[in-house]
Protein backbone atom coordinates (compact mmCIF):
# COMPACT_ATOMS: atom_id res chain seq x y z
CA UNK A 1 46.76 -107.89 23.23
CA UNK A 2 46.63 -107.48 26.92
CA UNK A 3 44.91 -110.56 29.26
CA UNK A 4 42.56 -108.02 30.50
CA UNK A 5 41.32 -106.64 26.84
CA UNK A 6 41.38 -110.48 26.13
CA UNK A 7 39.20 -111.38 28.93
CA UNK A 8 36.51 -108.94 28.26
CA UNK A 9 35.95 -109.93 24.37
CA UNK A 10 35.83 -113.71 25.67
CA UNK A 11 33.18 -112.76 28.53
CA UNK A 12 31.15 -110.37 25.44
CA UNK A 13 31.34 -113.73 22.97
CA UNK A 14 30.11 -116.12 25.73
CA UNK A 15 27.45 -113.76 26.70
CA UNK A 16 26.32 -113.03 23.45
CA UNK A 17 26.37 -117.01 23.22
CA UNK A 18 24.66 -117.57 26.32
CA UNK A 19 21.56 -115.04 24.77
CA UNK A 20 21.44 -116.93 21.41
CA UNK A 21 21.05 -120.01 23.03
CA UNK A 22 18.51 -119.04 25.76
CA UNK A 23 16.08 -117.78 22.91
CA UNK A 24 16.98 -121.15 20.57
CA UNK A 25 16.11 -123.35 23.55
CA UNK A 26 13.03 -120.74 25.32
CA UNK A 27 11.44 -120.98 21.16
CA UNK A 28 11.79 -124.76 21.19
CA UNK A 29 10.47 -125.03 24.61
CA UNK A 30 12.97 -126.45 26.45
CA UNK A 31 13.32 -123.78 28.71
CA UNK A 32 10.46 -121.87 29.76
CA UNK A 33 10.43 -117.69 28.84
CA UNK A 34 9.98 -117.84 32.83
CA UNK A 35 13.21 -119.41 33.55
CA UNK A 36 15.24 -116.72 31.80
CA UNK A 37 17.50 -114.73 33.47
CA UNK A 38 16.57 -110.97 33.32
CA UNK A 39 13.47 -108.94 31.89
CA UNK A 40 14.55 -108.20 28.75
CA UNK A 41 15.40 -111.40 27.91
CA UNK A 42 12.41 -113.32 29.10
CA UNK A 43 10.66 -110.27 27.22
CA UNK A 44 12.60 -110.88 23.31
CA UNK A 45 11.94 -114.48 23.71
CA UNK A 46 8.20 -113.81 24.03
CA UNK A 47 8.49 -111.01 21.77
CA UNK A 48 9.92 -113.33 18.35
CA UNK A 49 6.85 -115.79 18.96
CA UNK A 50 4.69 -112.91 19.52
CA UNK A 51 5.79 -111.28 16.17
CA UNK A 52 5.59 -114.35 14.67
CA UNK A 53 1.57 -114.18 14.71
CA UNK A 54 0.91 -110.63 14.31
CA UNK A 55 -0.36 -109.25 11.63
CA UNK A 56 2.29 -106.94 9.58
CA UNK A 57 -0.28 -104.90 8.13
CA UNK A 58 -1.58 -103.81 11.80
CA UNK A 59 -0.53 -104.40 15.18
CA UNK A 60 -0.24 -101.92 18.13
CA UNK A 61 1.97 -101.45 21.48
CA UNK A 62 2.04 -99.27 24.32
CA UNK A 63 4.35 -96.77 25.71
CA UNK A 64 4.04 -95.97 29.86
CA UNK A 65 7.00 -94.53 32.02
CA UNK A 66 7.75 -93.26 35.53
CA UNK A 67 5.40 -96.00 37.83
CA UNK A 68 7.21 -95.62 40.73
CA UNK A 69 5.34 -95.00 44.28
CA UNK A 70 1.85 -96.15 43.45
CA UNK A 71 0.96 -99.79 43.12
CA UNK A 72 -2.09 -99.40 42.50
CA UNK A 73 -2.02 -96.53 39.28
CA UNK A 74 0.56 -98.82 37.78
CA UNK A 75 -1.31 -101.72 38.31
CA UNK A 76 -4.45 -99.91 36.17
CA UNK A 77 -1.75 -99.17 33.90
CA UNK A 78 -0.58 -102.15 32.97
CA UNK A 79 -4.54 -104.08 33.00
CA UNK A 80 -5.83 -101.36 30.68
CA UNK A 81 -2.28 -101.32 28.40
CA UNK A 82 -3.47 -105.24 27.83
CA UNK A 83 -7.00 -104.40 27.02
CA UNK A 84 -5.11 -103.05 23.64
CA UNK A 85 -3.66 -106.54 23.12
CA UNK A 86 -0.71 -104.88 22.43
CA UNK A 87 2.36 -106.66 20.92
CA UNK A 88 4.75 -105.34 23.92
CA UNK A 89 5.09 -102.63 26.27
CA UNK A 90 7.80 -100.00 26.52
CA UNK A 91 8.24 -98.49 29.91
CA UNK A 92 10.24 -95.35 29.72
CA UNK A 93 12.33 -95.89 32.94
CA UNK A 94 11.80 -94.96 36.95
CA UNK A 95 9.88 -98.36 38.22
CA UNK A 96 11.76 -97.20 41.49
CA UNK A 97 12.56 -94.62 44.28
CA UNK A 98 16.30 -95.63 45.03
CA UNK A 99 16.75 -98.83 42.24
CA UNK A 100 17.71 -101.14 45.07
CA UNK A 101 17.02 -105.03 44.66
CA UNK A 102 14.28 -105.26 46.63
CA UNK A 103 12.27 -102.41 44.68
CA UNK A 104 13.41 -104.38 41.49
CA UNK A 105 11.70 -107.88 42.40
CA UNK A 106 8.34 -106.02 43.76
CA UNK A 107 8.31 -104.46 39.96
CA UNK A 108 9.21 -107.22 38.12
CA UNK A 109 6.64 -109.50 40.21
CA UNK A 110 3.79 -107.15 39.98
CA UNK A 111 4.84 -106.86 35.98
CA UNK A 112 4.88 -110.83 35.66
CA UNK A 113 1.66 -111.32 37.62
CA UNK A 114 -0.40 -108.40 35.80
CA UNK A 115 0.76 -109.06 32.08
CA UNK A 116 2.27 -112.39 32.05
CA UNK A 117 1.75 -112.68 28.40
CA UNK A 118 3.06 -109.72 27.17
CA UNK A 119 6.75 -108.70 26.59
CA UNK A 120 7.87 -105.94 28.63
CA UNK A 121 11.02 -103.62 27.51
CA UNK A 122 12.57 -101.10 30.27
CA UNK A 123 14.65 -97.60 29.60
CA UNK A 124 16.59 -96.97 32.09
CA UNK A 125 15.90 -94.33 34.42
CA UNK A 126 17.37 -92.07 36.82
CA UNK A 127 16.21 -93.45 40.27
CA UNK A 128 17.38 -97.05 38.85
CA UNK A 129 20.78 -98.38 40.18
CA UNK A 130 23.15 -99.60 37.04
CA UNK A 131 24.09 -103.18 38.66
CA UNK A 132 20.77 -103.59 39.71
CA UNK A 133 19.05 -102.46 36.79
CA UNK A 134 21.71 -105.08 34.33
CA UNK A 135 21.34 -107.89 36.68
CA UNK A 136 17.81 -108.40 36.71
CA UNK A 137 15.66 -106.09 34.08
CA UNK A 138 17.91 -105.00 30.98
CA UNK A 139 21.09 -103.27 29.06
CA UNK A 140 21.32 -99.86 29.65
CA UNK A 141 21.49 -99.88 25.73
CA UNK A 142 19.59 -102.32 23.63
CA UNK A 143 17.55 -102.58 20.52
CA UNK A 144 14.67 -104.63 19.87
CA UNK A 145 11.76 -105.85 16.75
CA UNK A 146 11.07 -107.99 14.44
CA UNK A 147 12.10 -107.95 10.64
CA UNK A 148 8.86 -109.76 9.85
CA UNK A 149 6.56 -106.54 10.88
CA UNK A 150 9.51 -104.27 9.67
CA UNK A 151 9.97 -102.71 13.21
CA UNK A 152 12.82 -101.80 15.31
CA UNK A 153 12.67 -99.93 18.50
CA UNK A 154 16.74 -98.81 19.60
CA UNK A 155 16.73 -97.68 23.52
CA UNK A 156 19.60 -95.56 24.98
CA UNK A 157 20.59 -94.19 27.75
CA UNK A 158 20.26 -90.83 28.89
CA UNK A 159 19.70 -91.01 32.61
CA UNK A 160 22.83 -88.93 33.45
CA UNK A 161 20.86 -85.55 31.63
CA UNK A 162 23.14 -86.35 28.57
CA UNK A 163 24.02 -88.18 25.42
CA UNK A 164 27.71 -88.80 24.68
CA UNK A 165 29.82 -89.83 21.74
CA UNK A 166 29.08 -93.39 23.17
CA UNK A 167 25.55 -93.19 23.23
CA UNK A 168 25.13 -91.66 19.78
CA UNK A 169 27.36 -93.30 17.88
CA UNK A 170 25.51 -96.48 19.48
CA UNK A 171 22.31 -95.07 17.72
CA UNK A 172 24.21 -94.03 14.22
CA UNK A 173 25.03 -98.02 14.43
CA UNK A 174 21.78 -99.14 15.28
CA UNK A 175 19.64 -97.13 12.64
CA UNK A 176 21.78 -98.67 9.77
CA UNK A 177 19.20 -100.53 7.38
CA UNK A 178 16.46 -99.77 10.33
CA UNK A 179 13.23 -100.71 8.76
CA UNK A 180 10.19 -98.72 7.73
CA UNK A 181 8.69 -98.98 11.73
CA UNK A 182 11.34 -97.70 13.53
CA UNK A 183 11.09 -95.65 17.00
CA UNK A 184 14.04 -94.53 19.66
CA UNK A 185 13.34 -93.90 23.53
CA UNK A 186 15.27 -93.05 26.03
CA UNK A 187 14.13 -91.71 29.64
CA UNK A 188 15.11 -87.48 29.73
CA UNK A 189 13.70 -85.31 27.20
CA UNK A 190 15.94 -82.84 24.88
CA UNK A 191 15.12 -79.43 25.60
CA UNK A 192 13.08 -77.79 22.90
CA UNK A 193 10.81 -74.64 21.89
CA UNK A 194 8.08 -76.16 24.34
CA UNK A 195 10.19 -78.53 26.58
CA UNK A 196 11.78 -76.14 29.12
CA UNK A 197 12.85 -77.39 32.28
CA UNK A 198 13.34 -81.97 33.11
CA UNK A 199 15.46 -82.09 29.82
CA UNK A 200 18.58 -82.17 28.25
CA UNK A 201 20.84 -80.44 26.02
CA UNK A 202 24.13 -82.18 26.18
CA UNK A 203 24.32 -84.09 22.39
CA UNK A 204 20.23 -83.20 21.76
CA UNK A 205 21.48 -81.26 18.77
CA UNK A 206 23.08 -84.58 17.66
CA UNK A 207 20.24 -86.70 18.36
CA UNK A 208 17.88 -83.94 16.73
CA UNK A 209 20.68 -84.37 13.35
CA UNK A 210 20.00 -88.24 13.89
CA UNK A 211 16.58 -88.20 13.78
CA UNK A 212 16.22 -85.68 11.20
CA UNK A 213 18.59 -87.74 8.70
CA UNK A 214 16.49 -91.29 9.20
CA UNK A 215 13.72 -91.59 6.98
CA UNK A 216 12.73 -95.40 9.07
CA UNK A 217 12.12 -93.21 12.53
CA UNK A 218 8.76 -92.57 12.63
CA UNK A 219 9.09 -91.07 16.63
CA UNK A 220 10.75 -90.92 19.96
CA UNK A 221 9.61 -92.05 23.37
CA UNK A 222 10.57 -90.06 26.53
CA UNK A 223 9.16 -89.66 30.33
CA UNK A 224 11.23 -88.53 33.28
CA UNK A 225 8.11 -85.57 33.52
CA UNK A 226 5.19 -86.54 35.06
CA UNK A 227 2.96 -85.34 32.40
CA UNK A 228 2.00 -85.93 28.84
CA UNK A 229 3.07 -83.83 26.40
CA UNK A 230 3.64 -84.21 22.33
CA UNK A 231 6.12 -82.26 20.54
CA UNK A 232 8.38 -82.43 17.18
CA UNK A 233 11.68 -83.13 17.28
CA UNK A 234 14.41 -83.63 14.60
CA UNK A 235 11.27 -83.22 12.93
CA UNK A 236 9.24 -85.90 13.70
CA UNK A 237 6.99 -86.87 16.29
CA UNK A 238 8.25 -87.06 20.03
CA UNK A 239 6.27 -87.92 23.60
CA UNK A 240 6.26 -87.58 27.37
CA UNK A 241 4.68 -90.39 28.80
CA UNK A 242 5.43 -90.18 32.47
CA UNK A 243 2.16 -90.57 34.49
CA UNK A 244 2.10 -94.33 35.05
CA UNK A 245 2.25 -94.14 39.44
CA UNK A 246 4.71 -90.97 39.45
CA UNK A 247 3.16 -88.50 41.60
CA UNK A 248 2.02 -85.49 38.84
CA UNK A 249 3.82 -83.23 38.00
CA UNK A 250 2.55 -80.16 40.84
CA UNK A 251 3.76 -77.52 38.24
CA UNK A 252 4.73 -77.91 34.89
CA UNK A 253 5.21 -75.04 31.91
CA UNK A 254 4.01 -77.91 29.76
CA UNK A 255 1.94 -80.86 29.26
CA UNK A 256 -0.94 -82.61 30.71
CA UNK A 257 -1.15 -83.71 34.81
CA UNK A 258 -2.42 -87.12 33.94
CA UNK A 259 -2.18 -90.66 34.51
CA UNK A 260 -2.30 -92.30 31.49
CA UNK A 261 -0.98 -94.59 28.42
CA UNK A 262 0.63 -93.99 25.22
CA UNK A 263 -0.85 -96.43 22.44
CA UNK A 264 0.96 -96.47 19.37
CA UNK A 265 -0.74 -98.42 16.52
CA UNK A 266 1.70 -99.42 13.51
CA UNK A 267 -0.82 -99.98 10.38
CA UNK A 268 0.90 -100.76 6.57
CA UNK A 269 3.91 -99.46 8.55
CA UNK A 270 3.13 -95.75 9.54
CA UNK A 271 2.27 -95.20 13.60
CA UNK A 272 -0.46 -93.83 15.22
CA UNK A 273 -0.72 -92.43 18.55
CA UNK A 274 -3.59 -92.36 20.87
CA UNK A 275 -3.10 -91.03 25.17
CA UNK A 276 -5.63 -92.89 27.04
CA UNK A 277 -6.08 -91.63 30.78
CA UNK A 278 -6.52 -93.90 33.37
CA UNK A 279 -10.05 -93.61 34.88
């Protein structure tokens, strides 16, 4: 075994150590949800005490994506998301223009000051920047839930127009056992019947086989258009939510120019959907 291959599984172990113990000590209150080191992990912290009150027979969340360049719409996006009480919300990627730093803090402080209470998971985008993006929001591949409400939401990345071996496989993995609530996002949509144009096709017929062979995934999440648009894929329900701050979409062969939110409400296990436009 070389020093460098032996190296990288001791930094993965201590990481994955580091995690454990942040949420043992942020559930015990020793360290404050605040205190913790990136997004997503102040966010599953919050999340498994969250989950630990909600009601398993009904509970909702909200789906938004592609906030960057106007405060303000994202702002109204955020307040009326919590006016759903929702359990988290997923943000389907593109908080910035150029993913440097200093774009990451003003999201992340306008996302801590507006929702403070509610757990807030990030796909990445295309505009984000990868070191950026792993330093201070989230991992480029993660999955999150609760096995009290029976839900699992597994996010990958497709910013690069593309899902590899890597990325798939990482799904295959993840969807083993999923429970009865289960949903996948990732930030570009496949290209289908409808979808023509801001989409993919590199491994979509893979993630289409995916989907279409797991019974637990109810639906997938997607933005990257400004628009919102609804669609099948792999059979089952899929979504565009990209109007949370985005300039619109000036032409589009599909969807609706709209600012708006996705709420999804999970009730005796089986999702609903409901796009609310932002007034």
């Amino acid at each position: 075994m070389s020093p460098t291959f032996s190296q990288s599984r001791t930094c993965k172990f201590y990481s994955r150590c580091s995690f454990f113990i942040l949420l043992l000590l942020v559930c015990f209150g020793t360290v404050s949800a605040v205190h913790a080191a990136t997004l997503f992990q102040r966010s599953s912290a919050l999340m498994q005490q969250l989950a630990e009150k909600a009601s398993p027979g009904d509970y909702s969340f909200v789906v938004l994506g592609d906030s960057r360049g106007n405060e303000a719409v994202f702002r109204r996006a955020l307040s009326v998301a919590a006016s759903y009480r929702p359990l988290f919300i997923l943000h389907g990627g593109d908080y910035s223009d150029k993913g440097s730093e200093e774009e990451t803090r003003n999201f992340l402080s306008l996302v801590e000051s507006t929702v403070p209470a509610i757990p807030v998971f990030v796909v990445f985008g295309n505009h984000e920047s990868p070191a950026v993006f792993e330093k201070l929001v989230a991992p480029r591949q993660f999955r999150f839930g609760s096995k009290r409400l029976g839900l699992r939401v597994v996010v990958v990345d497709n910013a690069g127009e593309e899902l590899t071996g890597r990325e798939l496989s990482f799904l295959e993995k993840e969807l083993v056992a999923a429970p009865q609530a289960t949903f996948l996002a990732m930030h570009v949509p496949p290209q289908t019947s409808r979808w023509r144009g801001h989409t993919f096709t590199e491994g979509a017929s893979g993630l289409a086989r995916i989907i279409a062979s797991s019974s637990p995934v109810q639906a997938s999440f997607f933005a990257h258009s400004h628009v919102y648009d609804r669609d099948r894929f792999g059979g089952k329900p899929a979504f565009i939510s990209g109007g949370a701050g985005a300039p619109l979409a000036w032409m589009s062969r599909y969807g609706e120019r709209v600012y708006h939110i996705l709420v999804v409400r999970v009730k005796n296990g089986r999702a609903s959907y409901q796009m609310v436009p932002l007034k």
